[in-house]
PDB file of N, CA and C in Angstrom:
ATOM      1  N   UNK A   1       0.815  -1.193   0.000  1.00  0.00           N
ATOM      2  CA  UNK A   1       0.000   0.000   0.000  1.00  0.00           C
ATOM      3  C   UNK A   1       0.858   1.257   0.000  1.00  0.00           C
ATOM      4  N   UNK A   2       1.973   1.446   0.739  1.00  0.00           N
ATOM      5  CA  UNK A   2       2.929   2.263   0.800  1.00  0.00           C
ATOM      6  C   UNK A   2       3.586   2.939  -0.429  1.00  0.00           C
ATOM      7  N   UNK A   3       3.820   1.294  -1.041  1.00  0.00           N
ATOM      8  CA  UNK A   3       4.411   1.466  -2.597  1.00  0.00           C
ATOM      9  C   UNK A   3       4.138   2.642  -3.401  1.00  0.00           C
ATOM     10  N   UNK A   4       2.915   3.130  -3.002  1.00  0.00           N
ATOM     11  CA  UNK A   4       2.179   4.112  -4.241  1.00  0.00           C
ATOM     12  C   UNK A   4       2.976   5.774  -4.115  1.00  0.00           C
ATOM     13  N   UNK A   5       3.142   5.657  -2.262  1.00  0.00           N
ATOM     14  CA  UNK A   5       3.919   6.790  -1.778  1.00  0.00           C
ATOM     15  C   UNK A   5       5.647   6.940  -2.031  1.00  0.00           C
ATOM     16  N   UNK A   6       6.042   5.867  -2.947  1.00  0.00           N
ATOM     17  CA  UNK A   6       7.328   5.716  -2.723  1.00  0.00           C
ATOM     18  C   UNK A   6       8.040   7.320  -4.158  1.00  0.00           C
ATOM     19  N   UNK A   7       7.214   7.226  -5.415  1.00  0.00           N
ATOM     20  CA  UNK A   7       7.891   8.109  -6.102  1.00  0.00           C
ATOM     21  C   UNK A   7       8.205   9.439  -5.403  1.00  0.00           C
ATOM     22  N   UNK A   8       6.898   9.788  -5.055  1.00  0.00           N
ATOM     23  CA  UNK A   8       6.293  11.329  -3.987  1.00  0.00           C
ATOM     24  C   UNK A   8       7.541  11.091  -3.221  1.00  0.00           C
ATOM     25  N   UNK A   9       7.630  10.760  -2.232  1.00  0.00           N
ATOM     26  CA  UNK A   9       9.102  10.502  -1.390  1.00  0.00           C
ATOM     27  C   UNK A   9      10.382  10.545  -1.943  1.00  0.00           C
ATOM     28  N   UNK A  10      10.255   9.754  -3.269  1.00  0.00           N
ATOM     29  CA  UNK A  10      12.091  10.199  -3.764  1.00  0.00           C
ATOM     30  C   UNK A  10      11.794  11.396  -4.267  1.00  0.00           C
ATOM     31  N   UNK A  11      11.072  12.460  -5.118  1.00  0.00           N
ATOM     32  CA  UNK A  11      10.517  13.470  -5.572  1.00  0.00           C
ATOM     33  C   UNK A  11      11.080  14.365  -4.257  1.00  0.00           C
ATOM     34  N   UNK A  12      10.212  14.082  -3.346  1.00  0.00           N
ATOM     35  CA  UNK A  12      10.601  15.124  -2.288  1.00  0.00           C
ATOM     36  C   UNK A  12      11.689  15.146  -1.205  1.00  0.00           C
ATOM     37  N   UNK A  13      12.538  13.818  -1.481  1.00  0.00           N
ATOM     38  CA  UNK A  13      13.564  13.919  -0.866  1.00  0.00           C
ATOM     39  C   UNK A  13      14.700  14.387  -2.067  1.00  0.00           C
ATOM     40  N   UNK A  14      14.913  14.372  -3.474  1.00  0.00           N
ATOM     41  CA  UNK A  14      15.893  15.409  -4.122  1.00  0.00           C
ATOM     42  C   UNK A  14      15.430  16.123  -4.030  1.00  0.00           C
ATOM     43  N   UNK A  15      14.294  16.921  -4.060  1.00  0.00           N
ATOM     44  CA  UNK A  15      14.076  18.897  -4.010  1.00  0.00           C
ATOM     45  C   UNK A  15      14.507  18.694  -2.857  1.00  0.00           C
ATOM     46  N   UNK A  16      14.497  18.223  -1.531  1.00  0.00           N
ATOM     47  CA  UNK A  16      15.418  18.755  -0.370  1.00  0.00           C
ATOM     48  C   UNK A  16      16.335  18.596  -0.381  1.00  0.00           C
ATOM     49  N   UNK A  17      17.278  18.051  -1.278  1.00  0.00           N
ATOM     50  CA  UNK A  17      18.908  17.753  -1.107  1.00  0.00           C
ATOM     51  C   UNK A  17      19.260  18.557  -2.562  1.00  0.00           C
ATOM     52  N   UNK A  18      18.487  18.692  -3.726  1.00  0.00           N
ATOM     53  CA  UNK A  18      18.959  20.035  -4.602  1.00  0.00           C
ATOM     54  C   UNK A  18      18.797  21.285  -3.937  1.00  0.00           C
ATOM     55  N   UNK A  19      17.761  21.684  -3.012  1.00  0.00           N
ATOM     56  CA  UNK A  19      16.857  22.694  -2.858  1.00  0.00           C
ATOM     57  C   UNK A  19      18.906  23.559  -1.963  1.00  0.00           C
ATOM     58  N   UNK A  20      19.052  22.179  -0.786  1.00  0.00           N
ATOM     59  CA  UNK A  20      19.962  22.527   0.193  1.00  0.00           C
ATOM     60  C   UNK A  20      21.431  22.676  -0.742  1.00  0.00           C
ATOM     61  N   UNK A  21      21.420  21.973  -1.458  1.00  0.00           N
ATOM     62  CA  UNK A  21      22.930  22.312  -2.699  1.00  0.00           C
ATOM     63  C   UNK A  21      23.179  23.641  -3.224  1.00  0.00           C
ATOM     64  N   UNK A  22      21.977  23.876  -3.516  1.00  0.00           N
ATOM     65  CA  UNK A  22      22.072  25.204  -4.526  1.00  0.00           C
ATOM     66  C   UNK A  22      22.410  26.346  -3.264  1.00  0.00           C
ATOM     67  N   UNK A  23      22.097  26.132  -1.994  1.00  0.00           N
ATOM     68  CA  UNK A  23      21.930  26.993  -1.357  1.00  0.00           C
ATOM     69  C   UNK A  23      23.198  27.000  -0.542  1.00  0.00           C
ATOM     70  N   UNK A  24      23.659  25.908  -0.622  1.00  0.00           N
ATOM     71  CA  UNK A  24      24.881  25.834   0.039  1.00  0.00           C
ATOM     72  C   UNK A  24      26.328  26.034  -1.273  1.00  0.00           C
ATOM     73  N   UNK A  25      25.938  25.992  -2.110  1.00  0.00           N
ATOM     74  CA  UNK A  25      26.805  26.222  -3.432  1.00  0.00           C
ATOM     75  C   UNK A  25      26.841  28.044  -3.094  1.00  0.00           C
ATOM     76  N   UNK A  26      25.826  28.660  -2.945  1.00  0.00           N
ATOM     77  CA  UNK A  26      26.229  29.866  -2.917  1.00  0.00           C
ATOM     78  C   UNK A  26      26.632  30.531  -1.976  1.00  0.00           C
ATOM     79  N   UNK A  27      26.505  29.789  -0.477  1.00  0.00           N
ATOM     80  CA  UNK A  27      27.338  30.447   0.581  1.00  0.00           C
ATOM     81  C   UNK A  27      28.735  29.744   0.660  1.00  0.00           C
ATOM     82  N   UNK A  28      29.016  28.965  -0.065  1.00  0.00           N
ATOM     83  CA  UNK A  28      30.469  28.916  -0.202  1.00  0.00           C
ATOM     84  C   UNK A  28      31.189  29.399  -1.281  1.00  0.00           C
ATOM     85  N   UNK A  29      30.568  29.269  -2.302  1.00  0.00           N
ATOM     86  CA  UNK A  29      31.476  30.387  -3.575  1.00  0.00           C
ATOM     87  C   UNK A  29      30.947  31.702  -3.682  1.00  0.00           C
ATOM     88  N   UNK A  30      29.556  32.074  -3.364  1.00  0.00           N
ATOM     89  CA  UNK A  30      29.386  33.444  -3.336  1.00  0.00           C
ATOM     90  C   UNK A  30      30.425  34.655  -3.000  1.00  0.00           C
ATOM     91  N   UNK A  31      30.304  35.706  -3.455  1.00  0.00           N
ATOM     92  CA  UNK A  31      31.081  36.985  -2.948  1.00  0.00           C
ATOM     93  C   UNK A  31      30.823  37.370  -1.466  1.00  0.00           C
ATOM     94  N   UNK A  32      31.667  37.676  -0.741  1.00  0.00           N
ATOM     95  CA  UNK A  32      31.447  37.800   0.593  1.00  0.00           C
ATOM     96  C   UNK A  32      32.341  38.927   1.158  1.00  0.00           C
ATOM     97  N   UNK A  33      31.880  40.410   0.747  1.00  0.00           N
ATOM     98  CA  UNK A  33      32.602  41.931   1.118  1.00  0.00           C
ATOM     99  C   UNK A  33      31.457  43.093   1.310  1.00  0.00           C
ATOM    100  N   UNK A  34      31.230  42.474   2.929  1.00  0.00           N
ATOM    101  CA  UNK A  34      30.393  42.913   3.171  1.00  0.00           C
ATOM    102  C   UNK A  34      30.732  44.769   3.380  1.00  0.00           C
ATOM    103  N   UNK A  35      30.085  45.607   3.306  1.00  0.00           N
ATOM    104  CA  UNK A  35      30.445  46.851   3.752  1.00  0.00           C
ATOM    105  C   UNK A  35      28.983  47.650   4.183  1.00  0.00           C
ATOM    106  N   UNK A  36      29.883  48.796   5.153  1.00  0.00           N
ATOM    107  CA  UNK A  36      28.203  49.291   5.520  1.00  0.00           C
ATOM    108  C   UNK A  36      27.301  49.825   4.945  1.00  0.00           C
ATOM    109  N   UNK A  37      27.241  50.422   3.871  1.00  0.00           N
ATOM    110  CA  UNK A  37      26.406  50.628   2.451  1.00  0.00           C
ATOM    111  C   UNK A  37      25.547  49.773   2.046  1.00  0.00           C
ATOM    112  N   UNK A  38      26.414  48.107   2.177  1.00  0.00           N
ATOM    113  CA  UNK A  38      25.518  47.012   1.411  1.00  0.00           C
ATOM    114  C   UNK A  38      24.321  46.836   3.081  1.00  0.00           C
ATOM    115  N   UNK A  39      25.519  46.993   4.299  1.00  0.00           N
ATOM    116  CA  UNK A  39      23.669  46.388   5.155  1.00  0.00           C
ATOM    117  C   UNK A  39      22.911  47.338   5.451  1.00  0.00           C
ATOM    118  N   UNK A  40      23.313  48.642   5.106  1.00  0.00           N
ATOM    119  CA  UNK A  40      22.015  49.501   5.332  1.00  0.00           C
ATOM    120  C   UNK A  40      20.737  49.130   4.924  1.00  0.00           C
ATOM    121  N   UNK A  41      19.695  49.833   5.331  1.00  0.00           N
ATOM    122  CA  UNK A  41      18.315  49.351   5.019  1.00  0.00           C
ATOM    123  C   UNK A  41      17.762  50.340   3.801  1.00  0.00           C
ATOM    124  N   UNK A  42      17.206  49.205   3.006  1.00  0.00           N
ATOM    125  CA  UNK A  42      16.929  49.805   1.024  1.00  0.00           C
ATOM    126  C   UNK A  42      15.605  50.457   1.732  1.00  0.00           C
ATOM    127  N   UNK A  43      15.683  51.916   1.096  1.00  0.00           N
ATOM    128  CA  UNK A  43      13.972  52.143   1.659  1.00  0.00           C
ATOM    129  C   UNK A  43      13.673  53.101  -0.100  1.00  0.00           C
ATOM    130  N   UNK A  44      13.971  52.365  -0.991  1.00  0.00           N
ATOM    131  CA  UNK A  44      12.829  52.954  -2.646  1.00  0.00           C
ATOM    132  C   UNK A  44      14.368  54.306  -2.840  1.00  0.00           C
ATOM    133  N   UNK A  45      15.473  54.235  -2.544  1.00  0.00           N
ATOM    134  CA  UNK A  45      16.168  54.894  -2.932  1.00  0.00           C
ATOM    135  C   UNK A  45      16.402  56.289  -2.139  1.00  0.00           C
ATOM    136  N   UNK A  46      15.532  56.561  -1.328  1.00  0.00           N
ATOM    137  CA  UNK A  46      15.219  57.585  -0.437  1.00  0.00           C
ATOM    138  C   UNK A  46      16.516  57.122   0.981  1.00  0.00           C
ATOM    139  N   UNK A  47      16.944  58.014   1.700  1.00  0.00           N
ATOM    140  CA  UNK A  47      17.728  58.357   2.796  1.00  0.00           C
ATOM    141  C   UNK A  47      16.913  57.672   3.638  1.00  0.00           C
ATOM    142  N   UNK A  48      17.452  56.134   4.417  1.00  0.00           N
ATOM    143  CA  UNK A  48      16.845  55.744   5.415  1.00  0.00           C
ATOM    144  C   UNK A  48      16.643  56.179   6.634  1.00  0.00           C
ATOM    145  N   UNK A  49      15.826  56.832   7.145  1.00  0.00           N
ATOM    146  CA  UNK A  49      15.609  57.377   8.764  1.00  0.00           C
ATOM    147  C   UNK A  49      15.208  56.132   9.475  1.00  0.00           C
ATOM    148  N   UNK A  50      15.547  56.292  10.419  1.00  0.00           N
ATOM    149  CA  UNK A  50      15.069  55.457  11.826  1.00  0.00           C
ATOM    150  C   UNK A  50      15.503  54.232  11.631  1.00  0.00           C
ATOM    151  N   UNK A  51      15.638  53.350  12.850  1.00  0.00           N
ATOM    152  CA  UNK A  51      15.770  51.872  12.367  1.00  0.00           C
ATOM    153  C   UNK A  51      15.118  51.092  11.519  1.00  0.00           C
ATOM    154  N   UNK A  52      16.144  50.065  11.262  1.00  0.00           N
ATOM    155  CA  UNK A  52      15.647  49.389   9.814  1.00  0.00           C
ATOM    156  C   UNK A  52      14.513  48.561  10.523  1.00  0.00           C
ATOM    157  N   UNK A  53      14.296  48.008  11.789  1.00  0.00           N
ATOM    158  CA  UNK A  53      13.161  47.293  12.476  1.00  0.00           C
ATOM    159  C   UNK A  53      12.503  48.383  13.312  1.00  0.00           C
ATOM    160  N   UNK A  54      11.020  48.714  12.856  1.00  0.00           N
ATOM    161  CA  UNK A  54       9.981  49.265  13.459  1.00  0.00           C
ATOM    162  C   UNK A  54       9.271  48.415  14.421  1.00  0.00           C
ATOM    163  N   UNK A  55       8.477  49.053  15.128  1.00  0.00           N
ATOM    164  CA  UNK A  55       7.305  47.721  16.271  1.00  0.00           C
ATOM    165  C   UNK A  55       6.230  47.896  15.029  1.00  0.00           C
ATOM    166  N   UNK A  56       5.443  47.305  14.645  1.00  0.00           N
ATOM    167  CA  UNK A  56       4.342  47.278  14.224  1.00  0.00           C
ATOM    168  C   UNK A  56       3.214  47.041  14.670  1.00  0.00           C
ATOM    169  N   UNK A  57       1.957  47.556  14.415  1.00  0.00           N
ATOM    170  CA  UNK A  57       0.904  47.142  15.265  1.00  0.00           C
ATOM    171  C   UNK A  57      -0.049  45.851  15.289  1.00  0.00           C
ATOM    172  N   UNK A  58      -0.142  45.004  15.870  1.00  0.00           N
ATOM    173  CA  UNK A  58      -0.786  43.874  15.396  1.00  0.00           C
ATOM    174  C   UNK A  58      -2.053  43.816  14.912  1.00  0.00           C
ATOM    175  N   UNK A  59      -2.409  45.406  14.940  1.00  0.00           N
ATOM    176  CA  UNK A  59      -3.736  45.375  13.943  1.00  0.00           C
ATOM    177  C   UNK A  59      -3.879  45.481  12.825  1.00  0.00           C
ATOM    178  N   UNK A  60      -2.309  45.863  12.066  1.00  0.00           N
ATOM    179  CA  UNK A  60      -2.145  45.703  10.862  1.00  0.00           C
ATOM    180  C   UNK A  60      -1.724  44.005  10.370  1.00  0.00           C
ATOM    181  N   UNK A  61      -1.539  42.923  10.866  1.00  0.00           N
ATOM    182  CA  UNK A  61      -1.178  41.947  10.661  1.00  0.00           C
ATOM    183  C   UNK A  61      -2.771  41.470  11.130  1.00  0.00           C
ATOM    184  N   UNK A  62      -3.817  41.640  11.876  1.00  0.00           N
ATOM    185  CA  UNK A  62      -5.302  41.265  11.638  1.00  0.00           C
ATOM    186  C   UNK A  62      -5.957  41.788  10.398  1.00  0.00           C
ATOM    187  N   UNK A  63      -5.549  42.669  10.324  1.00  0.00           N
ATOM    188  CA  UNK A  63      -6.355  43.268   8.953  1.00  0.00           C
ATOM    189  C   UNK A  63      -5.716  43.026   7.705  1.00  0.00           C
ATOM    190  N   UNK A  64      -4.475  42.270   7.452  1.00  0.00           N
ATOM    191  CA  UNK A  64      -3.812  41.546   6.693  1.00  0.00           C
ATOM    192  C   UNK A  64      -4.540  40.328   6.371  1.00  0.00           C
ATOM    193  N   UNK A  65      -4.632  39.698   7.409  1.00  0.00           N
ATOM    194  CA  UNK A  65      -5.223  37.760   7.977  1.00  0.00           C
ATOM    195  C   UNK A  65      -6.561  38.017   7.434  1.00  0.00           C
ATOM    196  N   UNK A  66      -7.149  39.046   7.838  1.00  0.00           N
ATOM    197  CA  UNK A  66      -9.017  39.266   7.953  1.00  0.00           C
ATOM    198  C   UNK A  66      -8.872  39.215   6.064  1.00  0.00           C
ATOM    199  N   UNK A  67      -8.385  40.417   5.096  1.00  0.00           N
ATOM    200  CA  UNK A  67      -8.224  40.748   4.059  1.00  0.00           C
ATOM    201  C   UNK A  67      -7.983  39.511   3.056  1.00  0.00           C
ATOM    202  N   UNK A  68      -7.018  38.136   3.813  1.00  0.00           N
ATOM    203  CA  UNK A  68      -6.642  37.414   3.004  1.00  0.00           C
ATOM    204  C   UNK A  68      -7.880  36.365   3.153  1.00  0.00           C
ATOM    205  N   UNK A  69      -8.800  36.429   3.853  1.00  0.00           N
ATOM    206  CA  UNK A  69      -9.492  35.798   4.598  1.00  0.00           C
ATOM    207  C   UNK A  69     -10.715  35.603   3.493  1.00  0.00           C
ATOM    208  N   UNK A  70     -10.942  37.173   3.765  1.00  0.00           N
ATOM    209  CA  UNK A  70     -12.575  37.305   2.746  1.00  0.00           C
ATOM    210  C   UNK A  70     -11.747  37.209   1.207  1.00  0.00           C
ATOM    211  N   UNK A  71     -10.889  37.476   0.739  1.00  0.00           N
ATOM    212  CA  UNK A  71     -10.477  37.922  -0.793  1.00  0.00           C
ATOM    213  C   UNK A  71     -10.362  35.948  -1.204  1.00  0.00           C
ATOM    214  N   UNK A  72     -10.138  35.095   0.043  1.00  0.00           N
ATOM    215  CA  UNK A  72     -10.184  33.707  -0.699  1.00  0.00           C
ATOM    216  C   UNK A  72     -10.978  33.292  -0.304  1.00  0.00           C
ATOM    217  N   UNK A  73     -11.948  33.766   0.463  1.00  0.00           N
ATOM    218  CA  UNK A  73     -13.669  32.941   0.328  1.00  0.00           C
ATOM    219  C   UNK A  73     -14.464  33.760  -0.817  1.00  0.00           C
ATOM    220  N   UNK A  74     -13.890  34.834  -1.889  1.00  0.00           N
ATOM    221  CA  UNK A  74     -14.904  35.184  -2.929  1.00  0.00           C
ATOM    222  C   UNK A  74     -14.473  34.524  -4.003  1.00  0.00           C
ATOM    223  N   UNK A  75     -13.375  33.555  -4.036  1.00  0.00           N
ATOM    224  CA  UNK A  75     -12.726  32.325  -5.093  1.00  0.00           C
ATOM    225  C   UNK A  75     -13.842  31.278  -5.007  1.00  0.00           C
ATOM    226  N   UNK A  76     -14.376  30.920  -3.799  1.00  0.00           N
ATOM    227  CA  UNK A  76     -15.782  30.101  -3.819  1.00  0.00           C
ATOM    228  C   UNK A  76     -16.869  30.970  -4.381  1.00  0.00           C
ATOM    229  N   UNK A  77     -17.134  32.020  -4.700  1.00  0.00           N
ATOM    230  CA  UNK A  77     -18.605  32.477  -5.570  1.00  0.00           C
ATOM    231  C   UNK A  77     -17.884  32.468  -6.561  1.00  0.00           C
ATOM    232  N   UNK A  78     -17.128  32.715  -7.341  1.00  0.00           N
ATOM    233  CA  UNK A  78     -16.822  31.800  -8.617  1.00  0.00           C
ATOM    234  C   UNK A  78     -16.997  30.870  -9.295  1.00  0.00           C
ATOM    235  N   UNK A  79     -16.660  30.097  -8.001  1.00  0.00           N
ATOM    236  CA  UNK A  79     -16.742  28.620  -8.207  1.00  0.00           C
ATOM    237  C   UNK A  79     -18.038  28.206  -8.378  1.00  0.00           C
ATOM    238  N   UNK A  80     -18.706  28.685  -7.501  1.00  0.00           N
ATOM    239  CA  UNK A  80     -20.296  28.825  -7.381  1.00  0.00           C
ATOM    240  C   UNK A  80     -21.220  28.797  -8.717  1.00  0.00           C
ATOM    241  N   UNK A  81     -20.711  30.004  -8.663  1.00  0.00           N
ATOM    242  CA  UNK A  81     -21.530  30.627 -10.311  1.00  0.00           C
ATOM    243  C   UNK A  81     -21.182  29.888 -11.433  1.00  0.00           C
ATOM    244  N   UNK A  82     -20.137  29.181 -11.467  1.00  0.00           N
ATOM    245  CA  UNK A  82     -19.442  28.596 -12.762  1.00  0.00           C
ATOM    246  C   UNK A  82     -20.732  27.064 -12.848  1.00  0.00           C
ATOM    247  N   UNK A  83     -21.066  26.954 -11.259  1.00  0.00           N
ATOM    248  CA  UNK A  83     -21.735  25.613 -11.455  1.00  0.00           C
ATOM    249  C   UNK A  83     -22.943  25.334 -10.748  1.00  0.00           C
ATOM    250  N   UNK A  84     -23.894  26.982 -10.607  1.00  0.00           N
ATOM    251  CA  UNK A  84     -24.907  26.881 -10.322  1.00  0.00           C
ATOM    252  C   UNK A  84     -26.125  25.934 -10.627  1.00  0.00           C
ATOM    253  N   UNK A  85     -25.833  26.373 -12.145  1.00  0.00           N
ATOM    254  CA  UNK A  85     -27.431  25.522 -12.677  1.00  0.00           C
ATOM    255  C   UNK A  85     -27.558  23.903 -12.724  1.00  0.00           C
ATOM    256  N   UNK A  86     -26.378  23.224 -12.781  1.00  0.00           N
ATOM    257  CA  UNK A  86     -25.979  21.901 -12.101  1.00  0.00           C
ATOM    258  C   UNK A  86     -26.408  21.673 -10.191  1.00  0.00           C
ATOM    259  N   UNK A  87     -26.107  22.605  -9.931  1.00  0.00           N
ATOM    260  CA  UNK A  87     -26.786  22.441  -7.997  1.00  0.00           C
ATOM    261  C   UNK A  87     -27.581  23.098  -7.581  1.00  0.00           C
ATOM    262  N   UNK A  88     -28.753  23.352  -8.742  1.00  0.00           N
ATOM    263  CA  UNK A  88     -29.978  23.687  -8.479  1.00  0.00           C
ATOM    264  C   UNK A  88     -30.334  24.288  -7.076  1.00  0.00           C
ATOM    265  N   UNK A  89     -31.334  23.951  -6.459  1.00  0.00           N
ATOM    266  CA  UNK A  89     -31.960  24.747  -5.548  1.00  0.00           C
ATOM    267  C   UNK A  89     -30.967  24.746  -4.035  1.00  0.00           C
ATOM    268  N   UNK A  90     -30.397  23.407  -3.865  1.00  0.00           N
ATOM    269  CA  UNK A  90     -29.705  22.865  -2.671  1.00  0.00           C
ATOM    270  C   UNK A  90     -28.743  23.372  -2.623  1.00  0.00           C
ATOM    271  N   UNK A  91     -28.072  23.912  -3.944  1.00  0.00           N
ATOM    272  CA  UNK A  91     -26.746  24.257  -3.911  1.00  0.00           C
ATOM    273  C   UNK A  91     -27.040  26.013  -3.862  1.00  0.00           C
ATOM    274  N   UNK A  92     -28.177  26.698  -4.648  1.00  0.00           N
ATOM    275  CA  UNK A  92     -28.540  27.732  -3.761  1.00  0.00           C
ATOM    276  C   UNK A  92     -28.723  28.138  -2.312  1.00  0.00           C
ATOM    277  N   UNK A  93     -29.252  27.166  -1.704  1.00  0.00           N
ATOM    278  CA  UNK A  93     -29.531  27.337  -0.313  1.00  0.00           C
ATOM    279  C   UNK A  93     -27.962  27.248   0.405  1.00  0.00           C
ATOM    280  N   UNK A  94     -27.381  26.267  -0.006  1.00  0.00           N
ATOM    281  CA  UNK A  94     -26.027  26.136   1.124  1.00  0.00           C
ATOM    282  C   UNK A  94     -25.128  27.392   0.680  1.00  0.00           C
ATOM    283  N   UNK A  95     -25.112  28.171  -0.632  1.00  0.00           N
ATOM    284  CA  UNK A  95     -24.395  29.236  -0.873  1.00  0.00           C
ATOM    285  C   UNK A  95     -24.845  30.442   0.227  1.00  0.00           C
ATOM    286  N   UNK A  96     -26.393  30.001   0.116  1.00  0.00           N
ATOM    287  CA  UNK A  96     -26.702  30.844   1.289  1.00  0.00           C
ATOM    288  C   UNK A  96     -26.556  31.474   2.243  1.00  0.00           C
ATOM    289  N   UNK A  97     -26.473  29.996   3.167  1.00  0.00           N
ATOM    290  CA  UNK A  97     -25.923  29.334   4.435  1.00  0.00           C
ATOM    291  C   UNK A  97     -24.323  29.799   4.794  1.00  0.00           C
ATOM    292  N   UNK A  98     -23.561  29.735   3.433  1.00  0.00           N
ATOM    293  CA  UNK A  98     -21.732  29.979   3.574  1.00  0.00           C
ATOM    294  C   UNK A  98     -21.919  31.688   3.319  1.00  0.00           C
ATOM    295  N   UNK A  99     -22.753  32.423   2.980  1.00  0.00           N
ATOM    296  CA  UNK A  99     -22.642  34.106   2.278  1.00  0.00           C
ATOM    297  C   UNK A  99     -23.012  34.468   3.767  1.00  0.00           C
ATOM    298  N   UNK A 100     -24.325  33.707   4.379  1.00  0.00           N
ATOM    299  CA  UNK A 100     -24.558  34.316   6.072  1.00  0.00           C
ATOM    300  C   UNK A 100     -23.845  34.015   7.235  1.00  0.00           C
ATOM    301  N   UNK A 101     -23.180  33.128   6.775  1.00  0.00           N
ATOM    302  CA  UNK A 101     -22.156  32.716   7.986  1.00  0.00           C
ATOM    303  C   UNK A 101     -20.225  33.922   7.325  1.00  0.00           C
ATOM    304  N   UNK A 102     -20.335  34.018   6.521  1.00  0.00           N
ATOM    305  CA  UNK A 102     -19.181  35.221   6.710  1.00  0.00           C
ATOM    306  C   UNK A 102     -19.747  36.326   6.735  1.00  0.00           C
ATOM    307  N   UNK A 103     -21.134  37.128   6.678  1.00  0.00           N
ATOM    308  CA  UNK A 103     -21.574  38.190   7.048  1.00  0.00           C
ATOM    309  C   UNK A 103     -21.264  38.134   8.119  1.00  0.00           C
ATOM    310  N   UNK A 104     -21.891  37.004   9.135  1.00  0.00           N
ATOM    311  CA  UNK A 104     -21.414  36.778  10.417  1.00  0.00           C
ATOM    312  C   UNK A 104     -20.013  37.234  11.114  1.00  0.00           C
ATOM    313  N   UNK A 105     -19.147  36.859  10.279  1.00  0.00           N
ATOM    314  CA  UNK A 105     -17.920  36.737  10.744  1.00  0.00           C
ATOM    315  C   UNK A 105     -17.212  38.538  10.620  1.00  0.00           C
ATOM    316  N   UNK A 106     -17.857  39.186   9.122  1.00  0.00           N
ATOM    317  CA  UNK A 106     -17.396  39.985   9.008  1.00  0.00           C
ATOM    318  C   UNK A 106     -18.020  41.207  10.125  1.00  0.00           C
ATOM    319  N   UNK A 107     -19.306  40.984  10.193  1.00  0.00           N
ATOM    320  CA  UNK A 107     -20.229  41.918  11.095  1.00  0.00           C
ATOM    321  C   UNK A 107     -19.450  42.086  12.506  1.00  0.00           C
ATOM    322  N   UNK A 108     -19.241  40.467  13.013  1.00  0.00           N
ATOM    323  CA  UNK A 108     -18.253  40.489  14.377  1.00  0.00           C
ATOM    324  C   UNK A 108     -17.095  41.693  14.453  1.00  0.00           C
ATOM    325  N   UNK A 109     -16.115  40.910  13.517  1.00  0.00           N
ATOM    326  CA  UNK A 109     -14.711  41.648  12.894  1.00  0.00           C
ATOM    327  C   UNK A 109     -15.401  43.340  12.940  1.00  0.00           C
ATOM    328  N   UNK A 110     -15.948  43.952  12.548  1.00  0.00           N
ATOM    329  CA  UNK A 110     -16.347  44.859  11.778  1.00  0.00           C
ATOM    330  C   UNK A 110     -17.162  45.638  13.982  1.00  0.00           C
ATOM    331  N   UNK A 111     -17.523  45.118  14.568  1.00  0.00           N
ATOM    332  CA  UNK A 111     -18.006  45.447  15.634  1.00  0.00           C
ATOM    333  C   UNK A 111     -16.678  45.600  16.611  1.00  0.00           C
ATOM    334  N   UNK A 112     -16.146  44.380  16.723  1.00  0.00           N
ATOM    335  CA  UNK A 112     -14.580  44.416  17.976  1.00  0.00           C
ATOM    336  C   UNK A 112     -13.907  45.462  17.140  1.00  0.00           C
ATOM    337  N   UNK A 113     -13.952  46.346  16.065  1.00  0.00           N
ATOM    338  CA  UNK A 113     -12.760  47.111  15.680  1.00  0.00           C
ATOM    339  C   UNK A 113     -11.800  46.570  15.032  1.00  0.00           C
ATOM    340  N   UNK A 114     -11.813  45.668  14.871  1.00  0.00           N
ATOM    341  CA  UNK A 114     -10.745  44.702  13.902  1.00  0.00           C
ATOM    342  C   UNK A 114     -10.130  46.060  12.589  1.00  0.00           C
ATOM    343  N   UNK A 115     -11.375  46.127  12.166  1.00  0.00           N
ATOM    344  CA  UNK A 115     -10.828  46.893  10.187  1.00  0.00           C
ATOM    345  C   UNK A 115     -10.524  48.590  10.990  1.00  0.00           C
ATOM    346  N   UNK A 116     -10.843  48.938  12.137  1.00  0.00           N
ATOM    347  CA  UNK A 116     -10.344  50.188  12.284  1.00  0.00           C
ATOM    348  C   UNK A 116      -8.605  50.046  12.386  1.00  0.00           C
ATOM    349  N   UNK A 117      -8.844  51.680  11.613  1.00  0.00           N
ATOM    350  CA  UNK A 117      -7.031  51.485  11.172  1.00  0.00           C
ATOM    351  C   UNK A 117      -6.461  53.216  12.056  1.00  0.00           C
ATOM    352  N   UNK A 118      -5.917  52.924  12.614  1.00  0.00           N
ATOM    353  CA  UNK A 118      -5.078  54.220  13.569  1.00  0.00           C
ATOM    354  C   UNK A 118      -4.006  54.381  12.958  1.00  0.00           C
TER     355      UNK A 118
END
């Protein structure tokens, strides 16, 4: 039964032993002169102010999560629409069911302050 898993396994055991070659090929022959120019922090060509690590607010990393959240549950009404008239009435109703349950989610989000941005 195993047998079937055996290609998948050699497959994914050379991408981890090319993946680690290539990567180790370039920290040993790569160029290595470092100077303080090269570790300054790139900010679009502009004069970097302040440290290159800011605190950030973790409400920008919720409203990141929330954003990636709803933008790949509207890949399912796509999907939806592509194959409505095949899932007739049942498959109307449960689209339903999934459109009121992230109103849900967004209404919550949208009440605790989540999408407010300071």
């Amino acid at each position: 039964m195993l047998q079937a898993y055996l290609p998948l396994l050699i497959l994914l055991v050379l991408a981890v032993i090319i993946g680690l070659f290539v990567v180790l090929l370039g920290e040993w022959f790569g160029p290595k002169r470092p100077t303080a120019r090269k570790s300054a922090p790139y900010e679009s060509g502009m004069v970097p102010y302040g440290p290159g690590t800011r605190r950030i607010s973790v409400r920008y990393y919720l409203v990141a999560v929330l954003f990636i959240l709803f933008d790949i549950e509207t890949v399912f009404f796509l999907l939806w629409a592509v194959v409505l008239r095949n899932l007739g009435v049942l498959g109307l109703i449960e689209m339903v069911v999934f459109i009121s349950t992230l109103i849900v989610g967004f209404v919550y989000a949208w009440k605790k302050g989540a999408l407010e941005w300071e």
